[in-house]
Structure formats: C-alpha cells, structure tokens
Protein backbone atom coordinates (compact mmCIF):
# COMPACT_ATOMS: atom_id res chain seq x y z
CA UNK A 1 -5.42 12.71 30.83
CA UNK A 2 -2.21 14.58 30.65
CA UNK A 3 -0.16 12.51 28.46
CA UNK A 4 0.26 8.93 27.08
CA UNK A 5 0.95 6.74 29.76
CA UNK A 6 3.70 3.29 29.10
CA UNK A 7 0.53 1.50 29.74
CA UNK A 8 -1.31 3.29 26.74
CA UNK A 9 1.33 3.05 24.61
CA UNK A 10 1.71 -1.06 24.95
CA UNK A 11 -2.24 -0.79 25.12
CA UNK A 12 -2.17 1.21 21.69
CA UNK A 13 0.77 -1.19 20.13
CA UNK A 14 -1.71 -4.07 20.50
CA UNK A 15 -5.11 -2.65 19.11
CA UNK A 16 -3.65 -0.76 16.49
CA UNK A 17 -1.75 -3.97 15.25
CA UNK A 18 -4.71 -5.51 15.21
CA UNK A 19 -6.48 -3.16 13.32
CA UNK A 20 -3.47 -2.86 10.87
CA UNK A 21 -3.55 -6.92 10.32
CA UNK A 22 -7.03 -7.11 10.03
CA UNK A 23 -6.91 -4.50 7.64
CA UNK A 24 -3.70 -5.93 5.89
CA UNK A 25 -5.63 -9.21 5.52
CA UNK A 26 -8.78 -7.53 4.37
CA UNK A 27 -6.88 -5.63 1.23
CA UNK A 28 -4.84 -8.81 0.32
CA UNK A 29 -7.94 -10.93 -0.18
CA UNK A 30 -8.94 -7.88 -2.35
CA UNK A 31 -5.47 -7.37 -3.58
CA UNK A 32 -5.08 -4.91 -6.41
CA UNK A 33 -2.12 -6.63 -7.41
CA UNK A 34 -3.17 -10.32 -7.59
CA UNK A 35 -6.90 -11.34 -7.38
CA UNK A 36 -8.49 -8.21 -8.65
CA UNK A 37 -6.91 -8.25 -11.94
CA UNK A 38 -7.68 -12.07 -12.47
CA UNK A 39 -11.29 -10.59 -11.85
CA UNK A 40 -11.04 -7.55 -13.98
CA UNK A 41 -9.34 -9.78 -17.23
CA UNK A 42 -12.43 -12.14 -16.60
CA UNK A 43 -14.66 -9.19 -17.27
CA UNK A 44 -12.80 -8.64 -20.42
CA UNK A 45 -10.18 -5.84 -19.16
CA UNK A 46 -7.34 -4.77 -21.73
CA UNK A 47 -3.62 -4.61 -20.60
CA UNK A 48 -5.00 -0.58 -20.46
CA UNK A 49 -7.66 -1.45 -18.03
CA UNK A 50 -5.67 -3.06 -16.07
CA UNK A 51 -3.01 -0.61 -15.60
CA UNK A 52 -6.56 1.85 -14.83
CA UNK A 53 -7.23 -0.64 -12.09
CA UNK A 54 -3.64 0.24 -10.75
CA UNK A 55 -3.32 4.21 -11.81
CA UNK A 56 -6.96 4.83 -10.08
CA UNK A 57 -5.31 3.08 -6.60
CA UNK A 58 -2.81 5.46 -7.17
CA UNK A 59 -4.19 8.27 -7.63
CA UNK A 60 -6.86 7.52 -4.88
CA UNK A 61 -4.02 7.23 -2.37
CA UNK A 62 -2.04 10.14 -3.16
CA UNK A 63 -4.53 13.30 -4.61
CA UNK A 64 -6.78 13.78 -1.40
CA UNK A 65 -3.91 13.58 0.83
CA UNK A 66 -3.77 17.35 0.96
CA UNK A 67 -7.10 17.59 1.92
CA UNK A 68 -7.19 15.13 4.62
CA UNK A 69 -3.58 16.73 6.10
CA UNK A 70 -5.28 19.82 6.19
CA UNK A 71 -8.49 18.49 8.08
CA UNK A 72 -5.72 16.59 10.37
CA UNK A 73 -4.40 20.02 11.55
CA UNK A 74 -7.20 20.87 12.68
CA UNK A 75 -8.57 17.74 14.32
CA UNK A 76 -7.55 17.36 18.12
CA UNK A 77 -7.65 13.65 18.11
CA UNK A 78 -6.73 12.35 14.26
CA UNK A 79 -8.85 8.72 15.40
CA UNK A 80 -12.47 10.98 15.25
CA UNK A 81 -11.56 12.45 11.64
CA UNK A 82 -10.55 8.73 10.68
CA UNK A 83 -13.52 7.07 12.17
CA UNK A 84 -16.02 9.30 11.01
CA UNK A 85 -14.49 8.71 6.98
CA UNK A 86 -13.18 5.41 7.73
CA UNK A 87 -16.43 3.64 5.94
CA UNK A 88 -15.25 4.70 2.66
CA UNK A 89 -12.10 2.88 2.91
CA UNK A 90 -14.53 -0.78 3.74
CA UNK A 91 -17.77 -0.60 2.24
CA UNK A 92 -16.69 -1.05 -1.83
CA UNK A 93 -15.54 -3.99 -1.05
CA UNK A 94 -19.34 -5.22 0.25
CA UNK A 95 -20.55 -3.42 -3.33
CA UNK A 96 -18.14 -5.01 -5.16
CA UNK A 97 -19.04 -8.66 -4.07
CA UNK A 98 -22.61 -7.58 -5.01
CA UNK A 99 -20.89 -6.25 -8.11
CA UNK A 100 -19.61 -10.38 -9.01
CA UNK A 101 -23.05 -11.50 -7.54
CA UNK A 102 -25.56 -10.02 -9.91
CA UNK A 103 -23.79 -7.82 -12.53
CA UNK A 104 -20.31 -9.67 -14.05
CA UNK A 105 -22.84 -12.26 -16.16
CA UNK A 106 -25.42 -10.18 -17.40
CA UNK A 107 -23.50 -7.03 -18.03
CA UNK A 108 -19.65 -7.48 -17.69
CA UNK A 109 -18.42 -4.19 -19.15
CA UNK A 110 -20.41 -2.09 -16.85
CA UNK A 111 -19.37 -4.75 -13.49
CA UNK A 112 -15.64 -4.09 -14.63
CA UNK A 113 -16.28 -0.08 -14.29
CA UNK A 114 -18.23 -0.43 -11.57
CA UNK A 115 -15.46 -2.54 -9.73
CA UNK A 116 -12.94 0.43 -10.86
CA UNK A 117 -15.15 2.94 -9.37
CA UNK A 118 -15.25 1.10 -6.20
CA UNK A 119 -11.81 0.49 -6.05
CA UNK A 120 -11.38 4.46 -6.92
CA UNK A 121 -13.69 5.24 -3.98
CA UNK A 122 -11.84 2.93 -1.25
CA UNK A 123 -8.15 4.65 -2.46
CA UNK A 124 -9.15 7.91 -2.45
CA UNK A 125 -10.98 7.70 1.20
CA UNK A 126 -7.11 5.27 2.05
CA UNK A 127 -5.45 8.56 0.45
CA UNK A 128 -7.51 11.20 2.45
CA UNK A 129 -6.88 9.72 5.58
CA UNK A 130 -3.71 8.65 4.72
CA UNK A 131 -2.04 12.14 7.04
CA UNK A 132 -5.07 11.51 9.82
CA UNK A 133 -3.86 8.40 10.38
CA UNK A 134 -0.14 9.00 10.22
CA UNK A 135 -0.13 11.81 12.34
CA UNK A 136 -2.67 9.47 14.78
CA UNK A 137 0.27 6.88 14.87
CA UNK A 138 2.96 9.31 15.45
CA UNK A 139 1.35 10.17 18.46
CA UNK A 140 0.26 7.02 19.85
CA UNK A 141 3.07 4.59 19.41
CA UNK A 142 6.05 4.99 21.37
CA UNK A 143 8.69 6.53 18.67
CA UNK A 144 11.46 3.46 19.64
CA UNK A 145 8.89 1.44 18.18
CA UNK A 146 7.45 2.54 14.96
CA UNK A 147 9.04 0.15 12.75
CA UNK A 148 8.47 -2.58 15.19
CA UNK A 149 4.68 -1.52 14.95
CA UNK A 150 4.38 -1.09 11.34
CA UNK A 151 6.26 -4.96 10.93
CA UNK A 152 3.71 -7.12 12.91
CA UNK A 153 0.49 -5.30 11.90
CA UNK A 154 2.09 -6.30 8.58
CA UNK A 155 3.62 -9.50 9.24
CA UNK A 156 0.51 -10.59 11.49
CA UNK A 157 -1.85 -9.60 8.46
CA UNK A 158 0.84 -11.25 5.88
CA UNK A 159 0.35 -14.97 8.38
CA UNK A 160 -3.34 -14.47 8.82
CA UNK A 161 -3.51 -13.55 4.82
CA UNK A 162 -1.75 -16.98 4.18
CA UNK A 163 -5.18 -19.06 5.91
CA UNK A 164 -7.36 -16.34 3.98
CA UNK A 165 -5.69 -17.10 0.78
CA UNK A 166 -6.22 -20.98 1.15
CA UNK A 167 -9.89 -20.18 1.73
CA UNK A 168 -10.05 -17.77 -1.44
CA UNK A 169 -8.39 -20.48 -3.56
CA UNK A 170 -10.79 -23.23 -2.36
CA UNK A 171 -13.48 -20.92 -3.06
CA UNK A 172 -11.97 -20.03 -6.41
CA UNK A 173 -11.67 -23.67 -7.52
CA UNK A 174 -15.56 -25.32 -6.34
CA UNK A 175 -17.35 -22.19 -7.26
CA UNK A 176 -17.37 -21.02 -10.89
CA UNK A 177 -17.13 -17.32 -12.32
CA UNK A 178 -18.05 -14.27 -10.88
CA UNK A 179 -19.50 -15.96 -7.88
CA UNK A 180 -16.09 -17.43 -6.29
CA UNK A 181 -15.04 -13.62 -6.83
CA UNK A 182 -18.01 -12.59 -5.08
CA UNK A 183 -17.24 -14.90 -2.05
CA UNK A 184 -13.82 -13.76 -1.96
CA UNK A 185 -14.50 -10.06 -1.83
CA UNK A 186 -17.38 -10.41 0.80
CA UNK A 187 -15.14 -12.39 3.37
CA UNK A 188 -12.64 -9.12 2.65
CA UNK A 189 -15.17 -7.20 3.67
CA UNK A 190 -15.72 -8.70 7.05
CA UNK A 191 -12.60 -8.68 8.11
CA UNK A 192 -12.27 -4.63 7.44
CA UNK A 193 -14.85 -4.30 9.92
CA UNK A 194 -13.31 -6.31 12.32
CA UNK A 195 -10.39 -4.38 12.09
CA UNK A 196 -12.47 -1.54 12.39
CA UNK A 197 -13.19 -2.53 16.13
CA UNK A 198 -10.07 -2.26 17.08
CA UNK A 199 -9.19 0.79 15.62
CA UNK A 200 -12.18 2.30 17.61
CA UNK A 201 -10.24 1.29 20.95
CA UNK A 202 -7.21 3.06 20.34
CA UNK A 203 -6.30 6.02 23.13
CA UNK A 204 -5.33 9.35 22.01
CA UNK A 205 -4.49 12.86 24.07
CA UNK A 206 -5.89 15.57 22.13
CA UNK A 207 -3.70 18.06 20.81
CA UNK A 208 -3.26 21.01 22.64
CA UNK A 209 -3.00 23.46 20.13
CA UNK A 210 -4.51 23.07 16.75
CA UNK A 211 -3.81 24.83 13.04
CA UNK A 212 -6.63 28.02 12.25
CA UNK A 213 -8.90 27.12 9.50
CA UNK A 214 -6.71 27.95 5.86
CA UNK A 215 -8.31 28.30 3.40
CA UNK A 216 -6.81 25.32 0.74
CA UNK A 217 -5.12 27.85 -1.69
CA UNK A 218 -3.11 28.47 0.80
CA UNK A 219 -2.06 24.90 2.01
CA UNK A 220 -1.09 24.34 -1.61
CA UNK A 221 1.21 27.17 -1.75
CA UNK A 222 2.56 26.02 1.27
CA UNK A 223 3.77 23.02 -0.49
CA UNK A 224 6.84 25.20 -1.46
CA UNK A 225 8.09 25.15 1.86
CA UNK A 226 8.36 21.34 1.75
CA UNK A 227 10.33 21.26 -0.94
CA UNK A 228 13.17 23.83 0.48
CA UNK A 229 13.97 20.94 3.07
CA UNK A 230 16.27 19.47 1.37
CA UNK A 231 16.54 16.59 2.52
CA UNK A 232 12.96 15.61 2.56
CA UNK A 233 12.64 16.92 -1.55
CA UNK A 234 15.08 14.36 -2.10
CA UNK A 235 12.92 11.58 -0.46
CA UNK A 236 10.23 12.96 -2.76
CA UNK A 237 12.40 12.44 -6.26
CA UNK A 238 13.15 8.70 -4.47
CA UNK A 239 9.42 8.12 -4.38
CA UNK A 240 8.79 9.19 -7.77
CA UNK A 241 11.31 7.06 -8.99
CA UNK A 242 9.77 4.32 -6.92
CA UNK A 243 6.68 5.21 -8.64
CA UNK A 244 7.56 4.21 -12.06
CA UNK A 245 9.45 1.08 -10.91
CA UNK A 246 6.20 -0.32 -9.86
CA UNK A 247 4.94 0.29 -12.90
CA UNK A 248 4.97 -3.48 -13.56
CA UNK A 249 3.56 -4.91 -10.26
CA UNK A 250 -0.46 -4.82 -11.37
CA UNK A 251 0.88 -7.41 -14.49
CA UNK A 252 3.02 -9.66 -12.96
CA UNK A 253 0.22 -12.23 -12.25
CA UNK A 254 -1.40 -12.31 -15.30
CA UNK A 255 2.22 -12.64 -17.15
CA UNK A 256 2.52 -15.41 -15.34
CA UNK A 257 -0.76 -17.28 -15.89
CA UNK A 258 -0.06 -16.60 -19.27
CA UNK A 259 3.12 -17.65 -19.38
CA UNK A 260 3.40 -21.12 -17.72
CA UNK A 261 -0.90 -21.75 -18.90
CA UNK A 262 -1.85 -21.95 -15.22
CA UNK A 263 -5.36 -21.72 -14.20
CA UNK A 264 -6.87 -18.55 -11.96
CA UNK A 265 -7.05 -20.08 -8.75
CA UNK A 266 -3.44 -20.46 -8.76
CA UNK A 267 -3.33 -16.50 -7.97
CA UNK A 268 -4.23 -17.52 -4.65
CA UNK A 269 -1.22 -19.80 -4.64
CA UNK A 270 0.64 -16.55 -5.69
CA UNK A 271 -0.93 -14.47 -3.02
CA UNK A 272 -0.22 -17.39 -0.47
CA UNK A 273 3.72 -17.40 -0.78
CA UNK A 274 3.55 -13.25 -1.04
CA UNK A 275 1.82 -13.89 2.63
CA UNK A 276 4.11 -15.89 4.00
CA UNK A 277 7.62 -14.15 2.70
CA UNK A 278 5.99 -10.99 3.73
CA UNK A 279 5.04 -12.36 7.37
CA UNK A 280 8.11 -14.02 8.12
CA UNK A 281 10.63 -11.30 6.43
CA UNK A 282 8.30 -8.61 8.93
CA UNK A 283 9.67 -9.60 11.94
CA UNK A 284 13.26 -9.15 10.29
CA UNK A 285 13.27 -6.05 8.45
CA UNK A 286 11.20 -4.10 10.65
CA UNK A 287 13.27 -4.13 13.78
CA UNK A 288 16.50 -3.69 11.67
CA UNK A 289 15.18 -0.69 10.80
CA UNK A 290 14.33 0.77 14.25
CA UNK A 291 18.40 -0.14 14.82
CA UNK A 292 20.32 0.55 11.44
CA UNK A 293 17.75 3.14 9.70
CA UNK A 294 14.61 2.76 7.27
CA UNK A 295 16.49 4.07 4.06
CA UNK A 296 18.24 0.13 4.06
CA UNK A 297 14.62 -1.18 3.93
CA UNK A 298 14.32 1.24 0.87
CA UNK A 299 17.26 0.09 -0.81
CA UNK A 300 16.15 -3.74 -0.38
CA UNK A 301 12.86 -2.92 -1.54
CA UNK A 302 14.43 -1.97 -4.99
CA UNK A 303 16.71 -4.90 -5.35
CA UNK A 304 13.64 -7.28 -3.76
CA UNK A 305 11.90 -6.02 -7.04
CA UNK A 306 14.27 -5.73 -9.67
CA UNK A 307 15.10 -10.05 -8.91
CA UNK A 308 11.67 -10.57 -9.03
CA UNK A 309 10.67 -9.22 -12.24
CA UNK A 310 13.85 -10.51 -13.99
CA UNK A 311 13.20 -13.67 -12.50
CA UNK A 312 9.47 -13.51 -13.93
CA UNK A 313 10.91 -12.61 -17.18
CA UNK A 314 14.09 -15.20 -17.83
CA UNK A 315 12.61 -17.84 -15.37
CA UNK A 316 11.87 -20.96 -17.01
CA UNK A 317 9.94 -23.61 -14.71
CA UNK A 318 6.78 -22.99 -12.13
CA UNK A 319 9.05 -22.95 -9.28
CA UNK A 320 10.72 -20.07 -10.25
CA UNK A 321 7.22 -18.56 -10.66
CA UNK A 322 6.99 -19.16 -6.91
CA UNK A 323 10.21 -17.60 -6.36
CA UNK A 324 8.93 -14.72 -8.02
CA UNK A 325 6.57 -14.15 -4.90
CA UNK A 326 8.61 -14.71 -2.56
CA UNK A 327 10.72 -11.72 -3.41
CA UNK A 328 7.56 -9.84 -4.08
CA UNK A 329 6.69 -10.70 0.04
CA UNK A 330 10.39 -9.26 0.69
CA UNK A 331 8.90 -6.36 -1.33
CA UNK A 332 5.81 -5.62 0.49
CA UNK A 333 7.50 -5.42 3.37
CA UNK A 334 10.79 -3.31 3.12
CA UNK A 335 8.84 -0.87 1.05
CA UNK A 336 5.55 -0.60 3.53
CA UNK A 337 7.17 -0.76 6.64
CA UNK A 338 10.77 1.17 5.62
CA UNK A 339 8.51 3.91 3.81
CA UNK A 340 6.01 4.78 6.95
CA UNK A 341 8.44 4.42 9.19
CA UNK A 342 11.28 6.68 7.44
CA UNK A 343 8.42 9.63 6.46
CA UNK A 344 7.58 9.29 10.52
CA UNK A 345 11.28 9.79 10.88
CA UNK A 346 11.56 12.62 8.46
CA UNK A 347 8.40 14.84 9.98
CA UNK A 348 8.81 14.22 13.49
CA UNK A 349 9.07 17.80 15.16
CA UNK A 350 7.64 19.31 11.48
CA UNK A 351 4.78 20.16 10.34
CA UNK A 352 3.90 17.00 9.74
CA UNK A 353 0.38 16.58 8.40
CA UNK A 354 1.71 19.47 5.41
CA UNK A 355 4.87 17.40 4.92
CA UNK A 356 2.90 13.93 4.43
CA UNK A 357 0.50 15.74 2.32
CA UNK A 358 2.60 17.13 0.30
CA UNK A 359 4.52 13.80 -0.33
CA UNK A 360 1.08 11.67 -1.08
CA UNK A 361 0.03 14.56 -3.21
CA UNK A 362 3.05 15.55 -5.60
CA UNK A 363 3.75 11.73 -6.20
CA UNK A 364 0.04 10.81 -7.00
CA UNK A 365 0.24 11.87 -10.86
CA UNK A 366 3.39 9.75 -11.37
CA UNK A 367 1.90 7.07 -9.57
CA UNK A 368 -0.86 7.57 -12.17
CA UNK A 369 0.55 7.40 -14.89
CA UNK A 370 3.28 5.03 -14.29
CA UNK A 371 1.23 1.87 -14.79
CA UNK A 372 -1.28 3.46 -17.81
CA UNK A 373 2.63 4.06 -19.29
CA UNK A 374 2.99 0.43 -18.69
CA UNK A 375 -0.18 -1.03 -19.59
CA UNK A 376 0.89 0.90 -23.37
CA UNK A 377 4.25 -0.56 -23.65
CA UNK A 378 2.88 -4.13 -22.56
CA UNK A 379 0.52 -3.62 -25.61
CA UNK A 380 3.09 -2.54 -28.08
CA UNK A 381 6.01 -4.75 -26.94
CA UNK A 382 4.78 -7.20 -24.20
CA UNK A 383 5.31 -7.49 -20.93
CA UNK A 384 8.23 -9.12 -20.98
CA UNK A 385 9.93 -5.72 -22.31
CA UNK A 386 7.83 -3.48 -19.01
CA UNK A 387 9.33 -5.73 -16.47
CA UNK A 388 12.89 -5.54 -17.86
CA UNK A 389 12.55 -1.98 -18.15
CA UNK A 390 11.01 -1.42 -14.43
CA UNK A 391 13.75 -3.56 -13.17
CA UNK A 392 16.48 -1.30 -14.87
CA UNK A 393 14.33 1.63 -13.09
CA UNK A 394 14.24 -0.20 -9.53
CA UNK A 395 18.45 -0.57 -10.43
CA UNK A 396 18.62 3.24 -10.86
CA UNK A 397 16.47 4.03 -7.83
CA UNK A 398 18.51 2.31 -5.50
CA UNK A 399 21.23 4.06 -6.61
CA UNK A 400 19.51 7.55 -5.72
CA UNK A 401 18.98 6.38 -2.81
CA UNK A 402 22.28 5.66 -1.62
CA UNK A 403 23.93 9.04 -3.01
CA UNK A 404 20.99 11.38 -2.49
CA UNK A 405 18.64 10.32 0.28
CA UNK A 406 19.56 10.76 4.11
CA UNK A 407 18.43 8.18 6.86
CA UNK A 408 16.89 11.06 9.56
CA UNK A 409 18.40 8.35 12.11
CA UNK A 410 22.11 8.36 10.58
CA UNK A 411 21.39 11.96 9.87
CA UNK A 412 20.79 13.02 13.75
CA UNK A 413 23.83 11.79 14.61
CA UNK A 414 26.26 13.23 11.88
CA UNK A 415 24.58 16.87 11.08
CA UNK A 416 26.58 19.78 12.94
C-alpha cells in the first residue's frame, strides 16, 4: 500500500470513533472525577487522598510521555507499539472491581491504595502511549477532519455514557457497598475491550523513514528545542495554567453531596447530565473548531469552568447542582477535543512525537501537584475557598490565551 486511500480514511474515521467512544464510555463509568472518589471517601479517603487519586492520573498521563514519544519515533506503524501496551491502559479496571469485591470490607485502607495504584498503572500506560497514539491519529484521519473525529468519538461515548450511567446508578442504589462499586467498575472494564476491537482494525502505512535509536539523555535535552518555538512554549505556559485551574474538578462531587445531603448514587445522576451536555455540545464545538480554530474551544473551556464552580459555590437549590454539570459536559468537551486537536495543529510537519512529549512531560508535575495543593487548602479553608480560587485561575487563563497563544489555523494565514 502506497498511501492512505479516501476509502481508508472514512474506513479509519469509523473504527477509531468507535474505539474512542467505547473507550470514552469505559473511563466515565470509572470516572476519576465522579464515581471513583465517591468510592475512595467510602474507603475512608481524606480531602489529601483524594486530590492523590487526581495528582497520580496526572502524573500517569504526563511523566512517561517522553518515553513513549521516543518509542513512537521509532515505531513504523504507532497502532503495533499501542496494541502491544494497550492492556495496561484496561486491565486495572478488572483488578479494581476485584479490589470492591473482596478487599473494601475486610481491609479498606489497603483496597483504597490498591485502587490508587491501579488507577496509577492505567494513567501512566494512557500517558506512555499518549504520543503513539497521537502521532497514529495524525496519520490516519484525514487532517480536514480531526476535530470532527475527536467530537463524535467523544460525543458518541458522552450519549452511550448517559445509558451506562443509568445502569451504574441502578446498580448503585439495589446493591449495597463495595459491591455496587464492584459492578460498576467490571461493566467499565468490558467495554475497554470492546473498544479494543476496534482499535485493532484501524489501517496504517508504515512510515518510511524512522528516528535512529537515542539514547533518552538525549531526547531530554532535546526538549530545549521545543521550547525555542515560540509559539508552541506559549501553548505550554497555557496548559500549565490550565493545570492548576483544574485543581478543583476531583472535589466538585463530593462538595456537592455534602452540600445539598444527597445520597451516592446521585453521582451517577451527576455523571448522567455531564454525558449528555458533553454529547450534545460535541457535535457543536468540534466542527467549529475545524472552521474558526481550536484556541476558541480553549477559551470556552475556561469560562465553561469558571461558571461551574462559582455556580457550585453560590448556588443555592439542587437544580443548580445540575447546572453545575452541565457546564462541566461543555467542559469536557471544548477542553478534550480543542486541546488534541490544536497540539495536532501545532506539530503537524514537526517533530511531532518530541513536541507532544515534551508537552505531556513538562506539564505532568504541575498537574501533580495542582490538586495535592488543593486537597491542602480544602482542608485548611474548605472547598468552597479552592473552587473560588480555581475559578479566578480559569479567569486568568483565558486571558493568556487570548493575548499570548496563536491558533496554528489563524496563524497560517497571517504569518509572513
């Protein structure tokens, strides 16, 4: 095969949508950000823990980047390097149903470290392949497209998250503690490997030329090089910001519980409406991007999440609770899809695998320690105080954006 036929392309658009829903569906039922913490405070997790749960994702997605860019370099076709790790990414979430199953009663402290630990292990495989698979879409998606792609794999996964989360709410209401959790995670589970299946059918052209073997000291050091592009060091600062803004996100749920006295299965609820505002805002935002530029997803993203943590904070009835979750939705999607498709849009024609490396890598230890940072301040002045504070840090961020960060779109067409 010479090149990537129209054919392939529409043939990869479907099966890699597929395998980005099913996955999409798969880590909401899982979520990080909603079930998983009701699961970890059940344990007995402090507000520290809890920020762990979301500083370990972090640094799982952003620390082995480097390694797996490197490995991409040198991989022909990026889908064998991401199917032969790909297992990592799936299988904690079997162990940690087994975790709820026959560990959470007898021994709770060690299930809650043991659940960390598997989340740590799923992140950092997600963070090591993170480039492979990047690079893999950059070549097998039709460029026109990318933000078209990256909307329905997420808005398909956000609608087929909304059934899930009715299932995981049912199951969280008729079975009691840790086995509804158990349930839960092993129906996330299946549907990873489902999406597995059709990841294994995309089509690729190997590369024709391929990177030597460098040794890693030297990858790092090439790191420098990133940052004398400008324009793509500025995008860096913008994620670091972004980084801290977030800060908030792995708290919101159990504020709210909390707050209005509502019972745990009612994170489904909350997971529900993030579904649905994600998978019908999807279909919006992604295409806008592909005509106006990803760096307005960006923006919305900030001002999605600065309303939503205000509202959490000042809102005074359960509906507003809902609201809350609907702008988190609005957030899940402007910042996935405008983020993976702007870095695609940034490293096209560049080095690319050293470029998304580096930008996993360098943010990872702010994404670590944003949330710890918040987990501290929610124990020494409530939470209340974090989200008002990650709010004024969402404000600030979007306006970095808007002086300092340049659309590669708008950018193509301006630049002399």
């Amino acid at each position: 095969m010479v090149g990537l036929t129209r054919e392939d392309y529409r043939w990869n658009f479907i099966v890699n949508s597929l395998d980005f829903a099913l996955f999409s569906l798969g880590m909401t039922l899982g979520s990080i950000f909603t079930l998983f913490p009701v699961f970890a405070k059940n344990l007995g997790a402090s507000n520290f823990e809890l920020g762990l749960i979301s500083a370990v994702a972090n640094l799982g997605w952003g620390i082995p980047a480097i390694w797996g860019a490197r490995s991409a370099e040198r991989s022909p076709k990026k889908l064998t390097l991401v199917l032969k790790f790909t297992l990592g990414e799936r299988l904690p979430y079997l162990f940690m149903a087994l975790i709820a199953f026959y560990l959470a009663v007898p021994t709770p402290r060690l299930a809650l470290y043991l659940s960390i630990a598997m989340v740590g292990v799923a992140t950092f495989t997600m963070g090591f392949l993170g480039p492979p698979w990047m690079s893999m879409i950059e070549k097998v998606i039709d460029p026109v497209k990318r933000g078209s792609f990256f909307a329905v794999g997420n808005g398909l996964g956000a609608i087929l998250g909304v059934g899930g989360s009715v299932i995981a709410r049912k199951i969280l209401s008729v079975y009691s503690f840790p086995e509804n959790f158990g349930y839960v995670f092993l129906i996330s589970f299946f549907f990873f490997m489902l999406s597995f299946v059709f990841l294994s059918l995309t089509r690729e052209v190997p590369d024709r030329v391929v990177h030597d073997k460098e040794p890693i000291s030297n990858y790092f050091r090439n790191i420098k090089n990133v940052f004398a592009d400008k324009y793509f060091r500025n995008f860096i600062i913008e994620r670091v910001l972004n980084s801290f803004m977030f800060a908030s996100s792995g708290f919101i749920t159990v504020f709210l519980l909390k707050k209005f006295a509502l019972s745990d299965d009612t994170a489904a609820v909350f997971t529900a409406i993030v579904l649905v505002a994600q998978g019908l805002s999807s279909f919006i935002f992604g295409p806008m991007g592909d005509r106006m530029g990803h760096k307005l997803n960006l923006i919305l993203s900030k001002i999605f999440y600065t309303s939503a943590v205000f509202l959490a904070v000042f809102g005074v009835n359960v509906f507003q609770t809902y609201l809350v979750f609907v702008f988190m939705g609005f957030v899940n999607t402007t910042n996935n899809v405008g983020s993976m498709a702007i870095t695609l849009d940034f490293v096209t024609r560049k080095r690319k695998e050293l470029y998304m490396g580096s930008l996993y890598f360098v943010t990872a230890p702010f994404s670590f320690i944003a949330p710890l940072v918040g987990g501290k301040i929610a124990d020494l002045t409530g939470y209340a105080s974090l989200m008002v504070l990650t709010g004024i840090i969402g404000l600030a961020g979007s306006l970095y954006l808007v002086k300092f960060v340049k659309d590669p779109r708008v950018r193509k067409n301006s630049d002399v």
